[in-house]
Protein backbone atom coordinates (compact mmCIF):
# COMPACT_ATOMS: atom_id res chain seq x y z
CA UNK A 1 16.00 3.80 -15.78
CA UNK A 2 16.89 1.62 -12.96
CA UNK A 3 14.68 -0.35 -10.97
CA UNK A 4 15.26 1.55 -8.07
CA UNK A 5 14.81 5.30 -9.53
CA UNK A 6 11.54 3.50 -11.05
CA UNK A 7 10.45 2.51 -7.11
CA UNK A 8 11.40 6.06 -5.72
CA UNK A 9 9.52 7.58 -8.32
CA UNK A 10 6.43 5.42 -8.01
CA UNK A 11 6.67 5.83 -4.04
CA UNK A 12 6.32 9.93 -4.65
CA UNK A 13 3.39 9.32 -7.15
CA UNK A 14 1.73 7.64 -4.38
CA UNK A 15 2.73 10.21 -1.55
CA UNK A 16 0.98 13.00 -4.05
CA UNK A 17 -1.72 11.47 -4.70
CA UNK A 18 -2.64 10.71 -0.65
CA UNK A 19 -1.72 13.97 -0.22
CA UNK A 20 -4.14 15.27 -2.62
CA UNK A 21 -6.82 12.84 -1.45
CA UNK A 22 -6.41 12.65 2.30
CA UNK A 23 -8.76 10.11 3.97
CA UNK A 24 -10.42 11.08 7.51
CA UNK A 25 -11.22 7.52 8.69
CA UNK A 26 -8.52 5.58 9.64
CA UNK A 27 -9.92 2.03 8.38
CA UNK A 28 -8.60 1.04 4.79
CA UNK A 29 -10.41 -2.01 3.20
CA UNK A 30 -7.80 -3.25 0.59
CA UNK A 31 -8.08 -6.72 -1.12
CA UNK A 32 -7.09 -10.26 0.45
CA UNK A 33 -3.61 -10.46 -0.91
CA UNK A 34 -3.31 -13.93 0.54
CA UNK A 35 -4.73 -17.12 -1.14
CA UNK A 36 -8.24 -17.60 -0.97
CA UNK A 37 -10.00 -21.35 -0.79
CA UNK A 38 -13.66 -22.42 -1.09
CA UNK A 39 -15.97 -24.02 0.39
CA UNK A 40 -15.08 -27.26 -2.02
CA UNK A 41 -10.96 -27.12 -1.79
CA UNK A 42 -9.61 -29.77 -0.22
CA UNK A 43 -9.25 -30.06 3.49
CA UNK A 44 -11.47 -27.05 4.19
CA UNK A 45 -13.62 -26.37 7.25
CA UNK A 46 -16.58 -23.91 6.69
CA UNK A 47 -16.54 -20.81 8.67
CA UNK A 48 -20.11 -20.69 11.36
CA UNK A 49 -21.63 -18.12 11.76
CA UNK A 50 -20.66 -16.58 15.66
CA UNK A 51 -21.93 -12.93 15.34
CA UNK A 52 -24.67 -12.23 13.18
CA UNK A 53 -26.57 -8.70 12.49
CA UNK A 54 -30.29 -8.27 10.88
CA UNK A 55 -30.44 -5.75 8.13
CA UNK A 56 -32.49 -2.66 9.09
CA UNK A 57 -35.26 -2.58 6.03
CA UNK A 58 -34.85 0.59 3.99
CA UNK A 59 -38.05 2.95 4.55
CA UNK A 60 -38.08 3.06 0.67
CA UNK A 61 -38.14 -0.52 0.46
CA UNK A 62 -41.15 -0.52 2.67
CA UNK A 63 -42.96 1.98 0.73
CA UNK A 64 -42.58 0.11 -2.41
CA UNK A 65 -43.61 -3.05 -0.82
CA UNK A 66 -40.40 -4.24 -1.49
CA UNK A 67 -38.98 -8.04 -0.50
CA UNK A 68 -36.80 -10.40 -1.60
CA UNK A 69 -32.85 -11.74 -1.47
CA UNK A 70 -29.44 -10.34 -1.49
CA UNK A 71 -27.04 -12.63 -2.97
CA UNK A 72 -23.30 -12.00 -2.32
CA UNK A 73 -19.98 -13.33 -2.07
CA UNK A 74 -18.26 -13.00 1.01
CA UNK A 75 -14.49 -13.22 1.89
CA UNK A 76 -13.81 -14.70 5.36
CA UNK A 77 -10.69 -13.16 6.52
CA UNK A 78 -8.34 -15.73 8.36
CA UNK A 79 -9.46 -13.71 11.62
CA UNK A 80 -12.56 -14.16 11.21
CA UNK A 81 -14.23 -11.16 9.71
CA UNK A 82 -14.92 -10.30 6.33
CA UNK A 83 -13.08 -8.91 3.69
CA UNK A 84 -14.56 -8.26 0.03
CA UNK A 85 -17.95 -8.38 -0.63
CA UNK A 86 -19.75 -8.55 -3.86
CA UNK A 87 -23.36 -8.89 -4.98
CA UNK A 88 -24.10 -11.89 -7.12
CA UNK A 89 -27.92 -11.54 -7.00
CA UNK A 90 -29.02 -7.60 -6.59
CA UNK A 91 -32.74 -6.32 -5.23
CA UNK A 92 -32.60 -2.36 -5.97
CA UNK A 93 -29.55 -0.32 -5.16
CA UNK A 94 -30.53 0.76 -1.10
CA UNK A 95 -31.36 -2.71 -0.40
CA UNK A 96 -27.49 -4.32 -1.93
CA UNK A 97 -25.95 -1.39 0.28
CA UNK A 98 -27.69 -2.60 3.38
CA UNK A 99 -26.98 -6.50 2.41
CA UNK A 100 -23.27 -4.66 2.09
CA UNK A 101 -23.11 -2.81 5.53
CA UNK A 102 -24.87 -5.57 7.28
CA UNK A 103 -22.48 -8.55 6.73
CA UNK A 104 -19.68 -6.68 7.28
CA UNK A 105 -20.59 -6.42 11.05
CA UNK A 106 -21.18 -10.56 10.68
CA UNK A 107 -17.95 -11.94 12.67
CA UNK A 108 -17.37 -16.02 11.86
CA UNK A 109 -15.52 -18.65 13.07
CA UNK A 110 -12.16 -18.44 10.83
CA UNK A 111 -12.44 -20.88 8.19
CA UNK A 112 -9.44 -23.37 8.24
CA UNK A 113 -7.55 -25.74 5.68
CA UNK A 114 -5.88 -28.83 7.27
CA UNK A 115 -6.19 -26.82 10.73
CA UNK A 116 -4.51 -23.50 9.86
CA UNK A 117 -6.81 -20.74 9.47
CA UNK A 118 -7.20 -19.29 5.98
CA UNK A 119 -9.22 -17.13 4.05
CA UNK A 120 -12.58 -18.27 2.71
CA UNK A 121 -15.07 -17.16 -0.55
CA UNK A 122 -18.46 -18.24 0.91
CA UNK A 123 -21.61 -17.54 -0.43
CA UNK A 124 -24.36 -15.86 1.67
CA UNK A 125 -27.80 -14.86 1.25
CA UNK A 126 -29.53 -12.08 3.19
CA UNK A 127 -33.14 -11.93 3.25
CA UNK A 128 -35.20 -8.41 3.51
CA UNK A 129 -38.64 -9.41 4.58
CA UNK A 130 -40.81 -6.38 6.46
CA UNK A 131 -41.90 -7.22 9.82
């Protein structure tokens, strides 16, 4: 089959299936495609911190007298915000999604390498502490 019939064909698999699975928000979190640097390459300038959010403490956390540490990995977008997320270090379930939720509102200055923004795996820990 030629490439093309194999690229119209692929297209209309992927027209059925959003079709079948329509989303109602209009935000789509898809991976970085881009290259992504740490903290360690070469030439790179760590991201601060410019917005940051508190989690709110899960009521089931409190009731369990439940503390600790979130530990994630974070991509820095270029732009500043963040892209993927995934826990390294988990609590319970509730508190991860919170850690989740949270640092996605975080907004940073965009990392750069050799001036020229780029995107950034950082590591970041998010404490859950009653108060």
């Amino acid at each position: 089959m030629p490439a093309r019939s194999i690229s119209v064909v692929l297209l209309s698999l992927l027209a059925v299936a959003c079709a079948a699975n329509p989303r109602t928000d209009s935000a789509v979190t898809l991976p970085y495609a881009g290259t992504i640097y740490s903290e360690h390459d070469e030439g790179i300038v760590v991201p601060r911190v410019l917005r940051r959010v508190d989690p709110d403490f899960p009521n089931t956390a409190l009731q369990d007298e439940l503390q600790g540490t979130v530990f994630m990995e974070v991509v820095v977008l270029p732009d500043g915000t963040v892209g993927e997320v995934t826990v390294t270090g988990s609590l319970r379930s509730d508190l991860d999604e919170e850690a989740i939720e949270t640092i996605r509102q975080w907004l940073f200055e965009p990392p750069t390498r050799f001036g020229v923004p780029v995107a950034l795996s950082s590591h970041v820990e998010m404490d859950f502490v009653p108060r």
